[in-house]
Structures are given as C-alpha cells and as structure tokens.
Protein backbone atom coordinates (compact mmCIF):
# COMPACT_ATOMS: atom_id res chain seq x y z
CA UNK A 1 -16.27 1.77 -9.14
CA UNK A 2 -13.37 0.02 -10.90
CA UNK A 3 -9.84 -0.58 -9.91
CA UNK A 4 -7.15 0.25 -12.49
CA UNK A 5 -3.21 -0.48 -12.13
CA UNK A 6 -0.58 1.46 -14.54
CA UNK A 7 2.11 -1.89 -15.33
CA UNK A 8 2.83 -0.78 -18.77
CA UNK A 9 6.55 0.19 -17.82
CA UNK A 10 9.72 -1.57 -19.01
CA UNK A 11 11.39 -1.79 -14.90
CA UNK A 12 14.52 -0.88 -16.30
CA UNK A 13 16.68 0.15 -13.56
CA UNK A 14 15.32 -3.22 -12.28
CA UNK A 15 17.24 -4.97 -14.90
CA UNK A 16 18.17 -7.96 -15.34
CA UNK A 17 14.89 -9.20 -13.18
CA UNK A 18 12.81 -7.45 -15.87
CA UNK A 19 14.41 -9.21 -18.66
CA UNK A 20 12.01 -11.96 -18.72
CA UNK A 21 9.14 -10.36 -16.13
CA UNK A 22 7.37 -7.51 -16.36
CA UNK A 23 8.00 -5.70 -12.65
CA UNK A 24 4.38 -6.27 -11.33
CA UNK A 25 5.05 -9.66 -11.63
CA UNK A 26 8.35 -9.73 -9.50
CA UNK A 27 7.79 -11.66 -6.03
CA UNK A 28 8.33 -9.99 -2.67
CA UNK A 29 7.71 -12.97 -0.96
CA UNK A 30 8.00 -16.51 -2.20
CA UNK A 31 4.95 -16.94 -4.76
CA UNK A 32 3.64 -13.50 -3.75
CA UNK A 33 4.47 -10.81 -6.54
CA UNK A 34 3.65 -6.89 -6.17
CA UNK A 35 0.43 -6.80 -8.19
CA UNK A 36 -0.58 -9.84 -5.83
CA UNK A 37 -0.23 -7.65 -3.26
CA UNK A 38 -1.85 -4.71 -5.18
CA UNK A 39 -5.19 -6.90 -6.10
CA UNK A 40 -5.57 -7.81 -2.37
CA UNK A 41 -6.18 -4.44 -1.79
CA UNK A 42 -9.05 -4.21 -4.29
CA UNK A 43 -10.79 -7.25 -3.20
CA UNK A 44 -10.80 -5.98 0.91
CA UNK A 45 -11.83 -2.82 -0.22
CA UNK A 46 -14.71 -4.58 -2.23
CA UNK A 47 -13.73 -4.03 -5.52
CA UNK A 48 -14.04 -7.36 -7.94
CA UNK A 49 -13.66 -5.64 -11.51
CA UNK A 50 -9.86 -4.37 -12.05
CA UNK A 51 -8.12 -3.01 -15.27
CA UNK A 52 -4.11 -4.23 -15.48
CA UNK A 53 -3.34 -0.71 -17.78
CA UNK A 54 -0.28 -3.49 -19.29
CA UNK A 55 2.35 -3.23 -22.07
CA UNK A 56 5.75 -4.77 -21.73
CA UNK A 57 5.76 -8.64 -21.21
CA UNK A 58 1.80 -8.36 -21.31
CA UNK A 59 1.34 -11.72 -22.53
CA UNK A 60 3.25 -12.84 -18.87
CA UNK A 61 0.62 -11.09 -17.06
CA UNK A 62 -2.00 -12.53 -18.67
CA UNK A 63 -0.90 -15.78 -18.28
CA UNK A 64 -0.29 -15.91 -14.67
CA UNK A 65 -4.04 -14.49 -14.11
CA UNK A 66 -5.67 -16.39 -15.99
CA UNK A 67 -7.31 -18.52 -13.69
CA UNK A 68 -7.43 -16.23 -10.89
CA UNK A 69 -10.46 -16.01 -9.67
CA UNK A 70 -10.87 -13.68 -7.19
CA UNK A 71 -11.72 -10.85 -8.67
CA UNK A 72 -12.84 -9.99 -12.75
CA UNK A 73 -9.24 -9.55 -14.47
CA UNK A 74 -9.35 -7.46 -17.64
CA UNK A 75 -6.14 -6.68 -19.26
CA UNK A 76 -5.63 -3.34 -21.65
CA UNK A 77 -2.42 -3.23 -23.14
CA UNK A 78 -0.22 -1.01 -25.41
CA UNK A 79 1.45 -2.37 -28.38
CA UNK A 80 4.09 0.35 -27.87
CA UNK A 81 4.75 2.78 -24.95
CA UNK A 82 2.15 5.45 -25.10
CA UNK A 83 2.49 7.41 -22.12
CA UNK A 84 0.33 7.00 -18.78
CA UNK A 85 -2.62 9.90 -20.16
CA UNK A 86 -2.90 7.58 -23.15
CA UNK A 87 -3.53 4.60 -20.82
CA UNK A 88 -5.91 6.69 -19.07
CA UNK A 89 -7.62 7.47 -22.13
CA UNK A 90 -7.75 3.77 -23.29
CA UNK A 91 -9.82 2.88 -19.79
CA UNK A 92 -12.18 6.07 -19.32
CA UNK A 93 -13.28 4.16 -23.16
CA UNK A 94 -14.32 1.16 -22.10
CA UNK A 95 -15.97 2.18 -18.38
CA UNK A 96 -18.64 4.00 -16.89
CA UNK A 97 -17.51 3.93 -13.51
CA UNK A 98 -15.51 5.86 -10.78
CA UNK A 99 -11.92 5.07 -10.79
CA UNK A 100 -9.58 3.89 -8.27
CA UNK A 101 -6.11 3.92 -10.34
CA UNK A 102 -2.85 2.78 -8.84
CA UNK A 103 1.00 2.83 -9.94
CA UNK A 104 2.18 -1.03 -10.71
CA UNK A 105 5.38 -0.56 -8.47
CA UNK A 106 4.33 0.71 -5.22
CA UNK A 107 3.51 -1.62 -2.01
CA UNK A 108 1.58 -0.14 0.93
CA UNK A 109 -0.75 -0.70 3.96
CA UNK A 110 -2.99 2.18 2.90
CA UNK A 111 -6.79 1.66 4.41
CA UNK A 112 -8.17 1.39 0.81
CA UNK A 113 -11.44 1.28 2.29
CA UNK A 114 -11.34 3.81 4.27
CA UNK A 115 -9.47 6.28 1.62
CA UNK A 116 -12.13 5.32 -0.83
CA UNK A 117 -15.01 6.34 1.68
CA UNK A 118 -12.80 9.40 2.72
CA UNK A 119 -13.07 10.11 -1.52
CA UNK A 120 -16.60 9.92 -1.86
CA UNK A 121 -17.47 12.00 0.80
CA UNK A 122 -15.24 15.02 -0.45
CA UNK A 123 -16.68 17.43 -3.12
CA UNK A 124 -13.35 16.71 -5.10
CA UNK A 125 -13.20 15.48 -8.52
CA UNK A 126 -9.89 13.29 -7.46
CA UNK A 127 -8.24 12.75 -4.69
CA UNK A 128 -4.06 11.88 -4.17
CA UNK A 129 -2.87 9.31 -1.14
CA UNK A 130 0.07 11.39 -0.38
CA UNK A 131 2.91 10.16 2.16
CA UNK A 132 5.80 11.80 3.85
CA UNK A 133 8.73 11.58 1.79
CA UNK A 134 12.00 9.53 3.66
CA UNK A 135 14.97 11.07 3.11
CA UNK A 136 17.22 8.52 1.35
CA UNK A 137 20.66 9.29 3.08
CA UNK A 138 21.39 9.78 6.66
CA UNK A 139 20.84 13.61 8.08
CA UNK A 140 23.56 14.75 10.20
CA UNK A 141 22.56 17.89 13.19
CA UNK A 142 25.42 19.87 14.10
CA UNK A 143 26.18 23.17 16.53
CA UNK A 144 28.94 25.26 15.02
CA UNK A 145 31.65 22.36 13.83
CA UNK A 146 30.08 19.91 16.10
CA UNK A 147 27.94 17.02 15.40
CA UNK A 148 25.29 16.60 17.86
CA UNK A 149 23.05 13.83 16.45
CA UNK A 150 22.80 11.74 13.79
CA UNK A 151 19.45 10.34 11.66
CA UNK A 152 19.37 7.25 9.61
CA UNK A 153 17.09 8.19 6.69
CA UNK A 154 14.61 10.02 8.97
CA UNK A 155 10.69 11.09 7.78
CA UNK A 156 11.24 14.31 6.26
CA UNK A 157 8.12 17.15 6.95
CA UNK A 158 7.07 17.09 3.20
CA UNK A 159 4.85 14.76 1.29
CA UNK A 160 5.07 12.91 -2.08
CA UNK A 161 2.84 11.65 -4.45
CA UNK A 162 2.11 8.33 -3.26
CA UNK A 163 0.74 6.51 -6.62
CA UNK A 164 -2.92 5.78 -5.81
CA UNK A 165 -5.71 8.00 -7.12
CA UNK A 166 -9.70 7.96 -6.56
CA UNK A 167 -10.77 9.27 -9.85
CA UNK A 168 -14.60 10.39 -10.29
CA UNK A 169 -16.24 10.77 -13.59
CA UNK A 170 -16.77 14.44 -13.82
CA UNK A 171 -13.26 14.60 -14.04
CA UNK A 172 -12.69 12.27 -16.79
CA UNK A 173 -12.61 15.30 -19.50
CA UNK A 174 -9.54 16.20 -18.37
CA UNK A 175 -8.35 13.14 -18.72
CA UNK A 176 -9.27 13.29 -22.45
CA UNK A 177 -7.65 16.54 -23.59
CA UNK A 178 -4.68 17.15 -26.01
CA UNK A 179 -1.73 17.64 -24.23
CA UNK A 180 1.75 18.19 -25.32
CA UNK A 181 2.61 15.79 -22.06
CA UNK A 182 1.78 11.78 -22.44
CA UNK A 183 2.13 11.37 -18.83
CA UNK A 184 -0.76 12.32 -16.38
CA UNK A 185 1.59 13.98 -13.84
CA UNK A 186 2.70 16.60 -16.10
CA UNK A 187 -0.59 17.07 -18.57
CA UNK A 188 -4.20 16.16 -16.48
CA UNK A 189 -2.76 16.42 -12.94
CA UNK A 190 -2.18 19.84 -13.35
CA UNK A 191 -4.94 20.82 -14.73
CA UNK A 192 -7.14 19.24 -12.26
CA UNK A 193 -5.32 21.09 -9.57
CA UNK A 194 -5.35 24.21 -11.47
CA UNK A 195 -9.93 23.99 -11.42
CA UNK A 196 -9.02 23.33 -7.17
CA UNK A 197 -10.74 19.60 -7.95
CA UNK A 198 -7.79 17.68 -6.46
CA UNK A 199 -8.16 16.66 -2.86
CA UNK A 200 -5.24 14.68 -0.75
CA UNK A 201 -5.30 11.82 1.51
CA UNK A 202 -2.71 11.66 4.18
CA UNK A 203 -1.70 8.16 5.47
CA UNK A 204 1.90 7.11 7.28
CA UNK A 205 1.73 3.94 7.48
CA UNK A 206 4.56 1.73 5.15
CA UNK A 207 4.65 2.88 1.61
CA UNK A 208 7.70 1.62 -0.71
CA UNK A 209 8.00 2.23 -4.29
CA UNK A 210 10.10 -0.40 -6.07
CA UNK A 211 12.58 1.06 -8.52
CA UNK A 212 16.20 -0.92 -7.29
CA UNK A 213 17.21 -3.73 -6.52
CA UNK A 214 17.93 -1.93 -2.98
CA UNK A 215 14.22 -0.97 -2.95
CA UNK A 216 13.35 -4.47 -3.76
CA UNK A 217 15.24 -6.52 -1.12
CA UNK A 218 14.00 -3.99 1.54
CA UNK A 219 10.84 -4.96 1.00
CA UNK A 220 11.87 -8.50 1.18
CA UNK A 221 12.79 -8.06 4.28
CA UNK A 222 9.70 -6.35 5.67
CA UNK A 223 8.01 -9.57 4.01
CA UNK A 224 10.28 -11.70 5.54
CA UNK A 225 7.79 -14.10 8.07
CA UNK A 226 4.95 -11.52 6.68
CA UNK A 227 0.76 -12.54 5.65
CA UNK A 228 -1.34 -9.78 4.72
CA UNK A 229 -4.54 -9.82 5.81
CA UNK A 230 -7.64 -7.58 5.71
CA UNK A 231 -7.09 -5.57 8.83
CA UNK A 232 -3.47 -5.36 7.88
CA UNK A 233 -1.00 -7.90 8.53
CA UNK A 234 0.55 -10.66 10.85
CA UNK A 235 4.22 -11.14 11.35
CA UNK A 236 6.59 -13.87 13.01
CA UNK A 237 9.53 -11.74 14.32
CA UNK A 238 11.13 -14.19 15.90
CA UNK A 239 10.66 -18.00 16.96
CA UNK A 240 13.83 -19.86 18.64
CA UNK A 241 14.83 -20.51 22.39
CA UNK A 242 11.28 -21.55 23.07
CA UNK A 243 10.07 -17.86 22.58
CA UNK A 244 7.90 -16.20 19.67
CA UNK A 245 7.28 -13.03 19.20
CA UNK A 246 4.70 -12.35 16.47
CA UNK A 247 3.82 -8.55 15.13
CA UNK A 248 0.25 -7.77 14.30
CA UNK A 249 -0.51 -4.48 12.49
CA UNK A 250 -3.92 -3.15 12.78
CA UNK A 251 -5.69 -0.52 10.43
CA UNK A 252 -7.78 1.56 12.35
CA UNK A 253 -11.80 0.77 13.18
CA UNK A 254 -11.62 -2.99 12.35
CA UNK A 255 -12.12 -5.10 15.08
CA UNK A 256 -9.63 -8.22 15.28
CA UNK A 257 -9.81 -11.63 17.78
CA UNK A 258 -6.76 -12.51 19.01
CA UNK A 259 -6.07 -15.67 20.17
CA UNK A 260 -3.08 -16.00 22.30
CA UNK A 261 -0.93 -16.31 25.71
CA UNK A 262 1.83 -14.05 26.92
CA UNK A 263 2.39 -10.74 26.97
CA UNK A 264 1.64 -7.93 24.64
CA UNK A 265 3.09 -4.92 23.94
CA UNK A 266 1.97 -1.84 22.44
CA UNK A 267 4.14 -0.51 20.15
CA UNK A 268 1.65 2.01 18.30
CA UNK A 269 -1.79 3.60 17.89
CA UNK A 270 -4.64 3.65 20.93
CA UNK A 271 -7.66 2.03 21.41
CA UNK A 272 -9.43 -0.32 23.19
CA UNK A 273 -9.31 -4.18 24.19
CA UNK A 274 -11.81 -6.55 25.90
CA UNK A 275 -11.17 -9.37 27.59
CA UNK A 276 -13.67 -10.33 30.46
CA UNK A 277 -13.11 -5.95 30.75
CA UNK A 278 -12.88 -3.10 28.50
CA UNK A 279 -8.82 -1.85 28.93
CA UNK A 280 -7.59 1.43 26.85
CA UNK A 281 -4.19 1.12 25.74
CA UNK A 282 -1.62 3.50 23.84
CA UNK A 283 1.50 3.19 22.34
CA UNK A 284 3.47 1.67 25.09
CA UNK A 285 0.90 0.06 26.97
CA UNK A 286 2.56 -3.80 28.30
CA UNK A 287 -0.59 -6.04 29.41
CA UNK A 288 -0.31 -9.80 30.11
CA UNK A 289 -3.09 -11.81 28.00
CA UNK A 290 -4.46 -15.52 28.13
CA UNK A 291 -7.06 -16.20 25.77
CA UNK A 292 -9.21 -14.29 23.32
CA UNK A 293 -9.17 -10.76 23.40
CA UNK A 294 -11.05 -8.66 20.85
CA UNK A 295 -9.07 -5.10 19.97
CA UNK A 296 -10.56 -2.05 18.19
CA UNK A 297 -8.14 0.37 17.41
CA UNK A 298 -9.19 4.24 16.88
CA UNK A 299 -5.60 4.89 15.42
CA UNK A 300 -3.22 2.52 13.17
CA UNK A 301 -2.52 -0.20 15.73
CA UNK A 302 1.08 -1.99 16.20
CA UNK A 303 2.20 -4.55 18.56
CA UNK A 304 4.28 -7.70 19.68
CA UNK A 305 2.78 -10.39 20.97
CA UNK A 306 5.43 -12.34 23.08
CA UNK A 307 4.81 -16.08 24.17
CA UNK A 308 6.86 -19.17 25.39
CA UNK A 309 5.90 -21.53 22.72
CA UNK A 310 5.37 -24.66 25.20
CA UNK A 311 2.67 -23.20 26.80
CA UNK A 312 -1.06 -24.43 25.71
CA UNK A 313 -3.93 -22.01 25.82
C-alpha cells in the first residue's frame, strides 16, 4: 500500500503563518512541523512510499524534503486548486496500490498499524477513522432555573469524520466518476456509502485538527516537553524541586521497557507489567517501581511516572 496526504489547501484562516508556509509545514514543536508528525505515522506503520497530494507553496514542501530520507517522498501538485476528488484522481493515475490517504491538518495518536490491519480484514471497500466530536464551548446542566453542573468542552456522544481513510482498489472507480462536487466528501464519499462499502474505525485517543491559531497553540501545548515515539509518546510534565514527573502514553499490544525509579501511576487503560512478577493494573492502579519493568497494555495505556531526580538506579 501507499500513503497519501491532501496539503493542497491555502490555510487561510491560519493567516498570516500561511503567508510564506504552506500549513503542513507549520511547526508544533520546535523543528517538528505537522506533516513531520504525519510521515512518522507512515514509517511505524511500515509504509516507506508516500504521495504529498500538494498545491499552494509546493515548491516549500519540496524543498524541505528533499533530503529526507526516511521514507520515498513523491510530490503531486496542482497548478491551481482543483478540488480534493481531482487530487484523488491525479494519484489512483500513477499507483497500483491500496491507499492510506490522510487530511494535511490533522495531528493524532491513532494506532495506524493497527487501523490498517483492522482495514484489511473488513470486507469494506474503505474504511473512515472516526472520533467523538468535542464540543467547542462549555455545556451548562441545569434543573428548572438552576445550574447544577458545569462542562468545559466535554466529549459529545457523536462522531466526526476524523481525516484518515484506508482506501482499497476496488473502490477506486468511484473515485474516478464525474461529479458535479470536486471534493470527495460531497461526490465519492457518498457514493461509496450509498453501495454499503464504507466501514468506520473508532479510536479516542487525541485527535486535533488545525484550522486557528487557537487550534494551533493547543497543540503546542500538548507538545510542550513531548517525543513521539512508535508505541506512542513520552512526556516531561514537570522537572523542578528535585522531582520529575514524566507521562508515557502507550498504544495498545506493544510491549515497552521502562527504565526507571519511583512511583507510577496509572492514569488509563489495563494491562499487565512484569517485574521479577506478572502485576495487572487498571486505570488507577499506584505501584512503586525500581528498575526495568516491561508493560503490555490490552487497552490505550496512560501514566505518570514520578521520581526524585537525585536518586541513581
């Protein structure tokens, strides 16, 4: 298969950033952009060929991967704004492969791998990573003229489209149709759902789509003392007073060695950890540690490690 991002867009309400840059190319992290973050998806989940579907401020994406080396680079770009079913034409020309296609403004800790197994084995032509939708003010409960709680843009119970796609070749004719629409949403999509070929994948873990400057210095923030890494990510929370507290996040069925001393706290998921003893832990779970321990989480995994930063393994 073949990994394809859609970063033909002008970023406009991201203006004046996108002046000079296109908005793939804007940095969430000092030298760390959001197609950075996109390609180290694609090359954990073991994909080393990837199509940047580009068209405003092309010529800046090209030049800053041109000697990345990674993973096989090949830029398609549209003199003018086409439309995201013409950039979708454009690739299904030049490939013979299974598509995994991705929006050029969203960051999140999806399992690729495991949503492009969970694709493969379906009978679907396509399938959608969906994610529950936050609701971008705070919701207020109330009892008659009462207020009785209040929620700070809570998870609301309905899904969204969450940008990434697992696109299989017997679906690509629909992909190649005359539509009235030029974007896939509103000309292919439907059309696919319409022949019961589209399948979903749910996932909850962080999923942000940059489209303000708000947007984009919240995720700042959550990259604030952040790496990514192929089980997920590590994160220094906090490291003064002789204390550091460091987050891991764990995706589910990779096993991870941790190295540490103090104490850790579950904050998320279940699984197991072994140490000289096989311990099951929940979200929660508070277990003092001092030296490797190996975890294997059966569900997302989150937790704080905290140490006293003196103290020597």
């Amino acid at each position: 298969m073949i990994g394809a991002i859609l970063a033909g867009g002008y970023g406009k309400r991201l203006k004046p950033i996108t002046d000079n840059i296109p908005k793939a190319l804007i940095e969430i992290r000092e030298n760390y952009t959001i197609m950075d973050r996109q390609l180290l998806d694609f090359k954990n989940s073991g994909i080393m060929d990837v199509y940047i579907l580009s068209g405003y401020l092309s010529e800046k994406i090209e030049e800053y991967y041109r000697d990345y080396r990674d993973l096989n680079i090949h830029i398609l770009n549209e003199e003018k704004p086409m439309g995201t079913l013409y950039s979708l034409k454009n690739l299904i020309g030049h490939i013979d492969d299974d598509i995994v296609l991705r929006n050029g403004d969203t960051i999140s800790d999806i399992d690729m791998k495991d949503f492009i197994e969970y694709s493969k084995r379906k009978d679907f032509g396509m399938t959608m990573y969906i994610t529950k939708m936050k609701s971008p003010y705070g919701i207020v409960e109330f009892s008659g003229d009462a207020a009785i709680n209040f929620k700070e843009k809570p998870d609301l119970d309905y899904y969204i489209n969450a940008g990434i796609y697992y696109i299989k070749k017997s679906v690509f004719n629909y992909f190649l149709k005359d539509y009235i629409e030029t974007d896939i949403e509103k000309s292919a999509f439907p059309e696919i759902v319409h022949n019961n070929l589209l399948g979903i994948y749910k996932d909850d873990s962080l999923w942000m789509g940059i489209d303000s400057e708000k947007d984009l210095e919240t995720i700042k923030k959550f990259y604030s003392g952040r790496n990514d890494t192929e089980y997920g990510y590590v994160k220094y929370l906090y490291s003064a007073n002789n204390i550091e507290i460091k987050e891991y996040y764990i995706k589910k069925g990779y096993k991870v060695n941790i190295q540490e001393k103090g104490i850790i706290k579950l904050m998320a998921g279940s699984g197991y950890i072994y140490t000289d003893k096989t311990l099951k832990y929940n979200s929660g779970s508070i277990l003092s540690i001092s030296g490797e321990i190996h975890i294997l989480p059966y569900e997302n995994t989150k937790l704080e490690i905290i140490k006293e930063k003196n103290k020597k393994l």
